[in-house]
PDB file of N, CA and C in Angstrom:
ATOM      1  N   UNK A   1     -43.691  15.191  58.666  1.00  0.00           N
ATOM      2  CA  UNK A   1     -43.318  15.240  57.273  1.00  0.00           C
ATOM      3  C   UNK A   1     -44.434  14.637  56.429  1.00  0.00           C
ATOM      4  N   UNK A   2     -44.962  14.816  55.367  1.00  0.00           N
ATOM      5  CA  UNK A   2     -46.085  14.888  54.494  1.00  0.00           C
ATOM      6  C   UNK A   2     -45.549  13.745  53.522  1.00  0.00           C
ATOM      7  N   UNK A   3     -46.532  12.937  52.789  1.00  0.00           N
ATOM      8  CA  UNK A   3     -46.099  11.626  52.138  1.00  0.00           C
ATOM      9  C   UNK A   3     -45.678  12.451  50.796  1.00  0.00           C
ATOM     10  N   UNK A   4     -44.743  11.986  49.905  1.00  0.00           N
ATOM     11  CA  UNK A   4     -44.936  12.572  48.642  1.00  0.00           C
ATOM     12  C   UNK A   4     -45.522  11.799  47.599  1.00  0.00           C
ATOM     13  N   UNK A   5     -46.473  12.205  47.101  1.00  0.00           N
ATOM     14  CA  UNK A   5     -46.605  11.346  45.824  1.00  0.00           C
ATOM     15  C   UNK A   5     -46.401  11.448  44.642  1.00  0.00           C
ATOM     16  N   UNK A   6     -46.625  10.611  44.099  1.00  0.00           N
ATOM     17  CA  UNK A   6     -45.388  10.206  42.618  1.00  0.00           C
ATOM     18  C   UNK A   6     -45.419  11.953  41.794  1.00  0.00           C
ATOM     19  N   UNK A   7     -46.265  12.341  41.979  1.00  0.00           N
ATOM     20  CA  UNK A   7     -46.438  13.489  40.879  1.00  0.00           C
ATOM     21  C   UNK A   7     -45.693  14.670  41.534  1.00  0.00           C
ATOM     22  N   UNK A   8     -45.788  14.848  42.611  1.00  0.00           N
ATOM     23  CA  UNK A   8     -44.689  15.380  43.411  1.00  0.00           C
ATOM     24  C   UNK A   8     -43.232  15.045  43.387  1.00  0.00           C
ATOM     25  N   UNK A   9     -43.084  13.802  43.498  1.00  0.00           N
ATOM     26  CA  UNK A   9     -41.680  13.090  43.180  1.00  0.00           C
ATOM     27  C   UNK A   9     -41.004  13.191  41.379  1.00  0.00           C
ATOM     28  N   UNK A  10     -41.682  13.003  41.051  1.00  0.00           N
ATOM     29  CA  UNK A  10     -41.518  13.776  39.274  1.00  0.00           C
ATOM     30  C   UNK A  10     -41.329  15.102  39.020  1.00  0.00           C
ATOM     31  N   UNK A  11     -41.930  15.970  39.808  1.00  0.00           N
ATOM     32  CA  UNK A  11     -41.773  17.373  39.723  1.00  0.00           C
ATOM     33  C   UNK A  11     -40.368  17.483  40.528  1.00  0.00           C
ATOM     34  N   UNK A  12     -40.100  16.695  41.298  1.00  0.00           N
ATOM     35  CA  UNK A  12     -38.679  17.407  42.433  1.00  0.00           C
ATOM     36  C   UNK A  12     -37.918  16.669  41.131  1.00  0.00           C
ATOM     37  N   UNK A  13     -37.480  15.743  40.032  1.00  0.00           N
ATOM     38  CA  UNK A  13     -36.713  15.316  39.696  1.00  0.00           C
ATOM     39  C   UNK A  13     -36.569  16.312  38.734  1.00  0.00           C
ATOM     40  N   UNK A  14     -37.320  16.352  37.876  1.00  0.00           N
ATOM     41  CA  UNK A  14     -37.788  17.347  36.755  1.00  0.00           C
ATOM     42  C   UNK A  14     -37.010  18.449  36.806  1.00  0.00           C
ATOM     43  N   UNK A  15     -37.122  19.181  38.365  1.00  0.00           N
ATOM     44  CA  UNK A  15     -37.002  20.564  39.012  1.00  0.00           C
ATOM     45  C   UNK A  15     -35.219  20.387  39.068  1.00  0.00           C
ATOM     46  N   UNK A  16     -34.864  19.161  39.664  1.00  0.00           N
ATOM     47  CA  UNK A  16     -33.434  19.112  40.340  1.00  0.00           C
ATOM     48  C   UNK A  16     -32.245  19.036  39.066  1.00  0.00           C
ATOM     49  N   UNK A  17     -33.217  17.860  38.047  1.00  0.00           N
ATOM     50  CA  UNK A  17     -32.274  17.638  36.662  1.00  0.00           C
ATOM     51  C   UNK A  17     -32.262  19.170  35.960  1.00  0.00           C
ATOM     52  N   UNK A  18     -33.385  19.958  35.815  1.00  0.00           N
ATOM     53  CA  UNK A  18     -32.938  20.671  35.196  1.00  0.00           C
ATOM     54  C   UNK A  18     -32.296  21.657  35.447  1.00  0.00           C
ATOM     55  N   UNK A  19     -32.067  22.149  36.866  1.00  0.00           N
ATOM     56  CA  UNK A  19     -31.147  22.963  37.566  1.00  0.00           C
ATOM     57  C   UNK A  19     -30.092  22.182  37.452  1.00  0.00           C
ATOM     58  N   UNK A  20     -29.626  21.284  37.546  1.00  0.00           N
ATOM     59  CA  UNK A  20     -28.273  21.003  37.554  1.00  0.00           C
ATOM     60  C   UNK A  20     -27.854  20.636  35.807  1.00  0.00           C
ATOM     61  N   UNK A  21     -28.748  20.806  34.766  1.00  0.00           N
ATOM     62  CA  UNK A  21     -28.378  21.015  33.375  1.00  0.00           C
ATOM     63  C   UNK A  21     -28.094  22.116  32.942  1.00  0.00           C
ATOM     64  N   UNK A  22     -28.465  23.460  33.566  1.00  0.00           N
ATOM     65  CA  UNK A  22     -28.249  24.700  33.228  1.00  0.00           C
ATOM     66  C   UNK A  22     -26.961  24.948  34.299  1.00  0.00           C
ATOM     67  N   UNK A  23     -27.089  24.579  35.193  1.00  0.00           N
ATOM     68  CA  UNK A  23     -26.037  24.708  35.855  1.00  0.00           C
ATOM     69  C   UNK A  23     -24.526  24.074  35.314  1.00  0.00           C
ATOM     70  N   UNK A  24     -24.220  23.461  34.682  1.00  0.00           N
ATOM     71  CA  UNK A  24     -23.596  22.571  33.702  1.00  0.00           C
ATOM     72  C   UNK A  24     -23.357  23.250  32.801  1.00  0.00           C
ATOM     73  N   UNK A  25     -24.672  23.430  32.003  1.00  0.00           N
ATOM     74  CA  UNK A  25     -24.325  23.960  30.622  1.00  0.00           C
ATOM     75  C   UNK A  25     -23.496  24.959  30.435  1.00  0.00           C
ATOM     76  N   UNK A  26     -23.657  26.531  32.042  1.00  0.00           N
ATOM     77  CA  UNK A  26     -23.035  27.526  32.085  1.00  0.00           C
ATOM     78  C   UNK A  26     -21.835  27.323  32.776  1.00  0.00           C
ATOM     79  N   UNK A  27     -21.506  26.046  32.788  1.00  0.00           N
ATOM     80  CA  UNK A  27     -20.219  25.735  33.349  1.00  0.00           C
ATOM     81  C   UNK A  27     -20.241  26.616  35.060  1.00  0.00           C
ATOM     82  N   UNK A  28     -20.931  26.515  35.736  1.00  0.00           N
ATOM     83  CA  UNK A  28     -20.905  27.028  37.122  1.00  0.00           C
ATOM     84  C   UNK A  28     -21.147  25.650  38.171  1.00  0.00           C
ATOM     85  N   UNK A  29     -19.849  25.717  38.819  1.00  0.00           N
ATOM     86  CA  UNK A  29     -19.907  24.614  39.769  1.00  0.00           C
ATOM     87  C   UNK A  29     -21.333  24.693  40.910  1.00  0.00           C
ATOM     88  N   UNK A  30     -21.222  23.288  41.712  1.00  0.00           N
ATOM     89  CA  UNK A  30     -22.347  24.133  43.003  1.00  0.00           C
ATOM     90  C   UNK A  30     -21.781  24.797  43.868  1.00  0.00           C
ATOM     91  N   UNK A  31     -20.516  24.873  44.489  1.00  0.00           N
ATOM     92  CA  UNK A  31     -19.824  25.407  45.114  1.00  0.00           C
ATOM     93  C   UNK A  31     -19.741  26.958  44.967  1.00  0.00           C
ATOM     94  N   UNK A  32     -20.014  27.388  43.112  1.00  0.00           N
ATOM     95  CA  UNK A  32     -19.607  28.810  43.275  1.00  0.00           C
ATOM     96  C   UNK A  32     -20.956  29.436  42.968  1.00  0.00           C
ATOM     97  N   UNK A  33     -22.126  28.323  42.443  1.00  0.00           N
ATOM     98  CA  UNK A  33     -23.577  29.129  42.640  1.00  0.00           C
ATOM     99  C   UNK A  33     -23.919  29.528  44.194  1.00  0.00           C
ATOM    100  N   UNK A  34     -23.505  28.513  45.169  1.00  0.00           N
ATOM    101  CA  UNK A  34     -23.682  28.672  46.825  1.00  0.00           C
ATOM    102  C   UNK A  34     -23.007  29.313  47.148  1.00  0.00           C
ATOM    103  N   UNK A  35     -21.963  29.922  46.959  1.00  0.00           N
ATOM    104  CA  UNK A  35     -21.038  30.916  47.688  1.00  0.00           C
ATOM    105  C   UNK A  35     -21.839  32.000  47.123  1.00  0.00           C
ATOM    106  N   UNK A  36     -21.902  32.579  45.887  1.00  0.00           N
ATOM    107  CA  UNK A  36     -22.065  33.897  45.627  1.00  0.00           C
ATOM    108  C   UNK A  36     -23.132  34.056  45.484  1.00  0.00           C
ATOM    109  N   UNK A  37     -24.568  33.235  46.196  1.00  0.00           N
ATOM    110  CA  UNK A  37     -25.976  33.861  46.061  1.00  0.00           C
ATOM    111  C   UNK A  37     -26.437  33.072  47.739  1.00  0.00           C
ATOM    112  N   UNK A  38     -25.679  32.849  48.516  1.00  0.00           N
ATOM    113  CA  UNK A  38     -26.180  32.781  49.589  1.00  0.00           C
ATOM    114  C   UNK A  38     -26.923  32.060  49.655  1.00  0.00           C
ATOM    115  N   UNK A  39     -26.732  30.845  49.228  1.00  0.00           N
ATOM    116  CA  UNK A  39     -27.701  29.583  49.516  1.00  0.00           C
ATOM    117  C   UNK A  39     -26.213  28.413  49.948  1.00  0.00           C
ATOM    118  N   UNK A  40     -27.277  27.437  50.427  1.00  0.00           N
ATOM    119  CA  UNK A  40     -26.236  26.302  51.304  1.00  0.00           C
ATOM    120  C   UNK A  40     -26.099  25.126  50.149  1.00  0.00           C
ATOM    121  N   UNK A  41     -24.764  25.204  50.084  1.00  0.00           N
ATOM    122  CA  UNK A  41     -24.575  24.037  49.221  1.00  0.00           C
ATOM    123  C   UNK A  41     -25.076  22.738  49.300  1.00  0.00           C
ATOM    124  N   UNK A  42     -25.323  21.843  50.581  1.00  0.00           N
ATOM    125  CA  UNK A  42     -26.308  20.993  50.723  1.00  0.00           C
ATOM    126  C   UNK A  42     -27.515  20.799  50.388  1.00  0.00           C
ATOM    127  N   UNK A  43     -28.092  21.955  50.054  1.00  0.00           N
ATOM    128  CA  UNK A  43     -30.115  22.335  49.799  1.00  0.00           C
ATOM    129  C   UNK A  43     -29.565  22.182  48.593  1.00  0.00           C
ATOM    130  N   UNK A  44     -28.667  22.863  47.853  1.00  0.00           N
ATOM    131  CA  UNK A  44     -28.442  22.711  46.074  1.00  0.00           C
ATOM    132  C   UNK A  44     -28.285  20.991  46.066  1.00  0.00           C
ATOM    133  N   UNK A  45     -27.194  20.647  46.626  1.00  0.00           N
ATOM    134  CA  UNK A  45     -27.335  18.719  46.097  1.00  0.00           C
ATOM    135  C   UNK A  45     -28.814  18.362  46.411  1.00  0.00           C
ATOM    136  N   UNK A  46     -28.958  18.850  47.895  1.00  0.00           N
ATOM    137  CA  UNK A  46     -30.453  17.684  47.782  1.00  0.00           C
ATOM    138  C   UNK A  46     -31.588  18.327  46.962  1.00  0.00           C
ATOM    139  N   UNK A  47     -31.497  19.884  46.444  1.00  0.00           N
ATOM    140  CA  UNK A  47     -32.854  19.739  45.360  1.00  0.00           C
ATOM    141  C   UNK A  47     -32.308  19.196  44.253  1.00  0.00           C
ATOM    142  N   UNK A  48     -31.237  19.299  43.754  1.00  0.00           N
ATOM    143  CA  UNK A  48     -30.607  18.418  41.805  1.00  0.00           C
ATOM    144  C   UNK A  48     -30.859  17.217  42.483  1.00  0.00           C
ATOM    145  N   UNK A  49     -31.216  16.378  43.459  1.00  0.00           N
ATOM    146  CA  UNK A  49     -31.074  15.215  43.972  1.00  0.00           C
ATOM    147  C   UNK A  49     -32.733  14.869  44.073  1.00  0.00           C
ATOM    148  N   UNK A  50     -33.178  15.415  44.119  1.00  0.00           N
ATOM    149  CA  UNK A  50     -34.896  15.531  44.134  1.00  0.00           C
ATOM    150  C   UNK A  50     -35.166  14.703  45.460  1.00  0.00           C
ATOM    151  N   UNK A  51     -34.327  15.622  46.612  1.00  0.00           N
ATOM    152  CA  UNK A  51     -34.189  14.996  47.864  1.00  0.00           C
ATOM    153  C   UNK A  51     -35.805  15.665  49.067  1.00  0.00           C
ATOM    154  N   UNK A  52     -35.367  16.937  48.375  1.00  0.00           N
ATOM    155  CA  UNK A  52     -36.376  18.552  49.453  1.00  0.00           C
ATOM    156  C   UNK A  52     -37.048  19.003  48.161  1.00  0.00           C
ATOM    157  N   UNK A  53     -38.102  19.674  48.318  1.00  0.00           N
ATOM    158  CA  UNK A  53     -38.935  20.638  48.211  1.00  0.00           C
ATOM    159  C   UNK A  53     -38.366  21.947  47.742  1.00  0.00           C
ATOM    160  N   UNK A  54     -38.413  22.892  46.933  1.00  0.00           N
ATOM    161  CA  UNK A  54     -37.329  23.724  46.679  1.00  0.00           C
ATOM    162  C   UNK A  54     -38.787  25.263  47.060  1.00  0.00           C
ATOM    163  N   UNK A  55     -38.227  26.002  47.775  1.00  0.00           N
ATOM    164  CA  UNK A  55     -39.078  27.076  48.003  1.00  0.00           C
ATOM    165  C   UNK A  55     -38.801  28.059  46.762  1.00  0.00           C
ATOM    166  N   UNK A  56     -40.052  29.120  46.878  1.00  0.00           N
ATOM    167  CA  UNK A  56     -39.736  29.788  46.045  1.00  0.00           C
ATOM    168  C   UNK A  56     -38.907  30.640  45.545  1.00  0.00           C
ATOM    169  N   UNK A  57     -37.990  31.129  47.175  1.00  0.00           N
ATOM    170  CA  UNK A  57     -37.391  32.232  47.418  1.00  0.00           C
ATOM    171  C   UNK A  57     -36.023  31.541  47.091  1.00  0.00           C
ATOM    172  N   UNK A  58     -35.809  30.051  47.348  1.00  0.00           N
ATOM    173  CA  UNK A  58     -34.523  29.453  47.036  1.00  0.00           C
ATOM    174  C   UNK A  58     -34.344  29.394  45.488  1.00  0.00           C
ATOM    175  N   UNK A  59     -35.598  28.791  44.423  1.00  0.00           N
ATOM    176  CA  UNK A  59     -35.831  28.737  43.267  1.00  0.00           C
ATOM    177  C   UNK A  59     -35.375  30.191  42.649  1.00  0.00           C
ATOM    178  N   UNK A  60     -35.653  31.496  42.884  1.00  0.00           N
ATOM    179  CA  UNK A  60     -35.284  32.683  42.605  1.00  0.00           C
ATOM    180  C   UNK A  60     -34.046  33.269  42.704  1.00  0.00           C
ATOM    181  N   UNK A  61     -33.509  32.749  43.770  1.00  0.00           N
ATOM    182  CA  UNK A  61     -31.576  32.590  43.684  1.00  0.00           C
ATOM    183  C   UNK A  61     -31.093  31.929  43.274  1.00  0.00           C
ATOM    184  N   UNK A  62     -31.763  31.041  42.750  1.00  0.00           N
ATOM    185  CA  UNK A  62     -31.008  29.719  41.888  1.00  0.00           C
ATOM    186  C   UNK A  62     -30.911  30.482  40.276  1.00  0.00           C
ATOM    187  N   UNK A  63     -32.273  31.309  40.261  1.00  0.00           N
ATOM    188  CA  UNK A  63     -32.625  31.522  38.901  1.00  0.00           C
ATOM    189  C   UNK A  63     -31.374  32.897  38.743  1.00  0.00           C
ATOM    190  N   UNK A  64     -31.464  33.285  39.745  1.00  0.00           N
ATOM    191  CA  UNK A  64     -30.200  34.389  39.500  1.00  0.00           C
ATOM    192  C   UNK A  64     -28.713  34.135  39.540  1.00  0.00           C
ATOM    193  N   UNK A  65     -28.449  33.365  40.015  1.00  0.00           N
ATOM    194  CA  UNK A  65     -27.066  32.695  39.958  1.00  0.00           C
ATOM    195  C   UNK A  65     -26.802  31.870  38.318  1.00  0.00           C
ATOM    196  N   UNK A  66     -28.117  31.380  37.896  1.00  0.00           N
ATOM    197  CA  UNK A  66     -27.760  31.114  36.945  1.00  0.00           C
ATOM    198  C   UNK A  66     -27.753  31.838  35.914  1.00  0.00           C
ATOM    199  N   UNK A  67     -28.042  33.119  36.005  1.00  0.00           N
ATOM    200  CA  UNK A  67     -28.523  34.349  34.936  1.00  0.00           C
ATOM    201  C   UNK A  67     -29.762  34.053  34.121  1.00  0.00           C
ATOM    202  N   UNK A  68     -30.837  33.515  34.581  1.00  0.00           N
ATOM    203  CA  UNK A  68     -31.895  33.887  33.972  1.00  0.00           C
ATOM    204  C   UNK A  68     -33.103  34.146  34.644  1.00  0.00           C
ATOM    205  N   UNK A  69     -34.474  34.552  34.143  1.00  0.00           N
ATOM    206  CA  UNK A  69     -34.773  34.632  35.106  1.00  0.00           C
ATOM    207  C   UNK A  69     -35.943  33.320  35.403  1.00  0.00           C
ATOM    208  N   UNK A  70     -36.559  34.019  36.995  1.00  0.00           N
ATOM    209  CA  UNK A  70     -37.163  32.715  37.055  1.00  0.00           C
ATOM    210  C   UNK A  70     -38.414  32.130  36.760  1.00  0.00           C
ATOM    211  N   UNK A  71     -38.966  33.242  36.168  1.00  0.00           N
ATOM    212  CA  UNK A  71     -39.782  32.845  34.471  1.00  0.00           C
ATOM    213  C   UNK A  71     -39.835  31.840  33.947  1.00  0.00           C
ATOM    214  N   UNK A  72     -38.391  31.697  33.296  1.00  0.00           N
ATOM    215  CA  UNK A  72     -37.873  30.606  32.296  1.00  0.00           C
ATOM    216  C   UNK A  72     -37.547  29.516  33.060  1.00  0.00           C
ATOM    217  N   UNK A  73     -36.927  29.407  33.915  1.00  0.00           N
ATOM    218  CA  UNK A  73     -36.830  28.498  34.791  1.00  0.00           C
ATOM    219  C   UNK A  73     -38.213  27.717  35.083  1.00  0.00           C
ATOM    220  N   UNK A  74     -38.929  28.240  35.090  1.00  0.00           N
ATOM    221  CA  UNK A  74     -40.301  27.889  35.080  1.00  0.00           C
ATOM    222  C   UNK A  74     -40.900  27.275  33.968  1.00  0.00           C
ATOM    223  N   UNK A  75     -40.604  28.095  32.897  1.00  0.00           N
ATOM    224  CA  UNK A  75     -41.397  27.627  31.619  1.00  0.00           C
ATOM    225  C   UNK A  75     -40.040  26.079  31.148  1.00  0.00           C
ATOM    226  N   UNK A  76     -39.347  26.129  31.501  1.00  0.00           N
ATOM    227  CA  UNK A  76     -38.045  25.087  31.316  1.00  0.00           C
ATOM    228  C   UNK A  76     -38.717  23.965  31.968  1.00  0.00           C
ATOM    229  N   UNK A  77     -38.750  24.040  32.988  1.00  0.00           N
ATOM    230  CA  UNK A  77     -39.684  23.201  33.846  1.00  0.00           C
ATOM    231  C   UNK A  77     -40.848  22.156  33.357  1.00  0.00           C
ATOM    232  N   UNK A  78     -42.101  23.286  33.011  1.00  0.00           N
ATOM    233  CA  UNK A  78     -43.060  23.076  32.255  1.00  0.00           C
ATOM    234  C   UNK A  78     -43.026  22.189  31.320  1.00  0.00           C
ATOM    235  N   UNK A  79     -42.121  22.570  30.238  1.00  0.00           N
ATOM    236  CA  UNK A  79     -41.623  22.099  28.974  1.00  0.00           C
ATOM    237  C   UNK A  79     -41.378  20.389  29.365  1.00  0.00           C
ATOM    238  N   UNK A  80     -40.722  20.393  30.397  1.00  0.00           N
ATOM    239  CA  UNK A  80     -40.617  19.287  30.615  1.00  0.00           C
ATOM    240  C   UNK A  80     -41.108  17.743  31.008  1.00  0.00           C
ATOM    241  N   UNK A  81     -42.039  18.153  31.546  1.00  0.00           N
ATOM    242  CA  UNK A  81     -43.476  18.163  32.513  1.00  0.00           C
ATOM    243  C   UNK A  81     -43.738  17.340  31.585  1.00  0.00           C
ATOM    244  N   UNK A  82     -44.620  18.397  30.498  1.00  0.00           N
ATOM    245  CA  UNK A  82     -45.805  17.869  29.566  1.00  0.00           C
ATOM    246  C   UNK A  82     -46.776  19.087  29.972  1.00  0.00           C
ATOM    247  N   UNK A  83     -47.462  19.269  29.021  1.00  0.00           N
ATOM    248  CA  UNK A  83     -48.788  19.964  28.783  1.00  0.00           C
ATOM    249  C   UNK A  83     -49.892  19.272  29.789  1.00  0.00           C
ATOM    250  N   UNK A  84     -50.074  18.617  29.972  1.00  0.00           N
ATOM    251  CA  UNK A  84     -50.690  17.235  30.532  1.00  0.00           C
ATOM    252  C   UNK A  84     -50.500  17.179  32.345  1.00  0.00           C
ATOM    253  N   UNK A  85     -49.437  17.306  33.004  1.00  0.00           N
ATOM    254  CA  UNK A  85     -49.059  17.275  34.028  1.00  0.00           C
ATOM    255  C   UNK A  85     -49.882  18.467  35.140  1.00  0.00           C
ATOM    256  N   UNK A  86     -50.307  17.014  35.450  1.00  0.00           N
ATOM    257  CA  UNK A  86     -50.986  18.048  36.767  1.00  0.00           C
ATOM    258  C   UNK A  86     -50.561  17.507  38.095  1.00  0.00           C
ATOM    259  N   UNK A  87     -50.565  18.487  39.148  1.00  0.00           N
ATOM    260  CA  UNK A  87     -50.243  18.034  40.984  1.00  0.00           C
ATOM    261  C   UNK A  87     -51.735  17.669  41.292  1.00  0.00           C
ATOM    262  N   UNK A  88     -52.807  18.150  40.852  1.00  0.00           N
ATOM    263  CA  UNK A  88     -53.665  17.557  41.488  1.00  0.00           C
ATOM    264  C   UNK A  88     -54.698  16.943  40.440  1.00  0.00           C
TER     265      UNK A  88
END
């Protein structure tokens, strides 16, 4: 397992809060984003938990369960970040 560092650890929080704010906002439990897009309800707590690493292919069912796409999810992200924020 690979060390994380802080800028990594900011990005999984960043990543997890704001999936679980849209997830909220559209009033969709985790229970019924994981049932009806085939992801494991555990990987959903531990990425809103900024526990794991969220792949891309998981990030893209997330983005569809929540109805948008994962574009915005992205630029949501960003926004959040800072202009400024870099991984390396």
């Amino acid at each position: 397992m690979q060390k994380k560092d802080n800028k990594t650890i900011h990005l999984r929080i960043v990543l997890g809060k704001t999936i679980s704010e849209l997830r909220i906002k559209r009033n969709i439990s985790g229970n019924k984003l994981t049932g009806s897009y085939d992801l494991e309800n555990s990987n959903l707590s531990r990425i809103e938990n900024a526990v794991i690493d969220c792949k891309i292919i998981t990030l893209w069912k997330i983005s569809e369960a929540l109805g948008i796409k994962l574009s915005d999810l992205i630029i949501n992200i960003e926004n959040k970040v800072g202009d400024d924020f870099k991984l390396f």
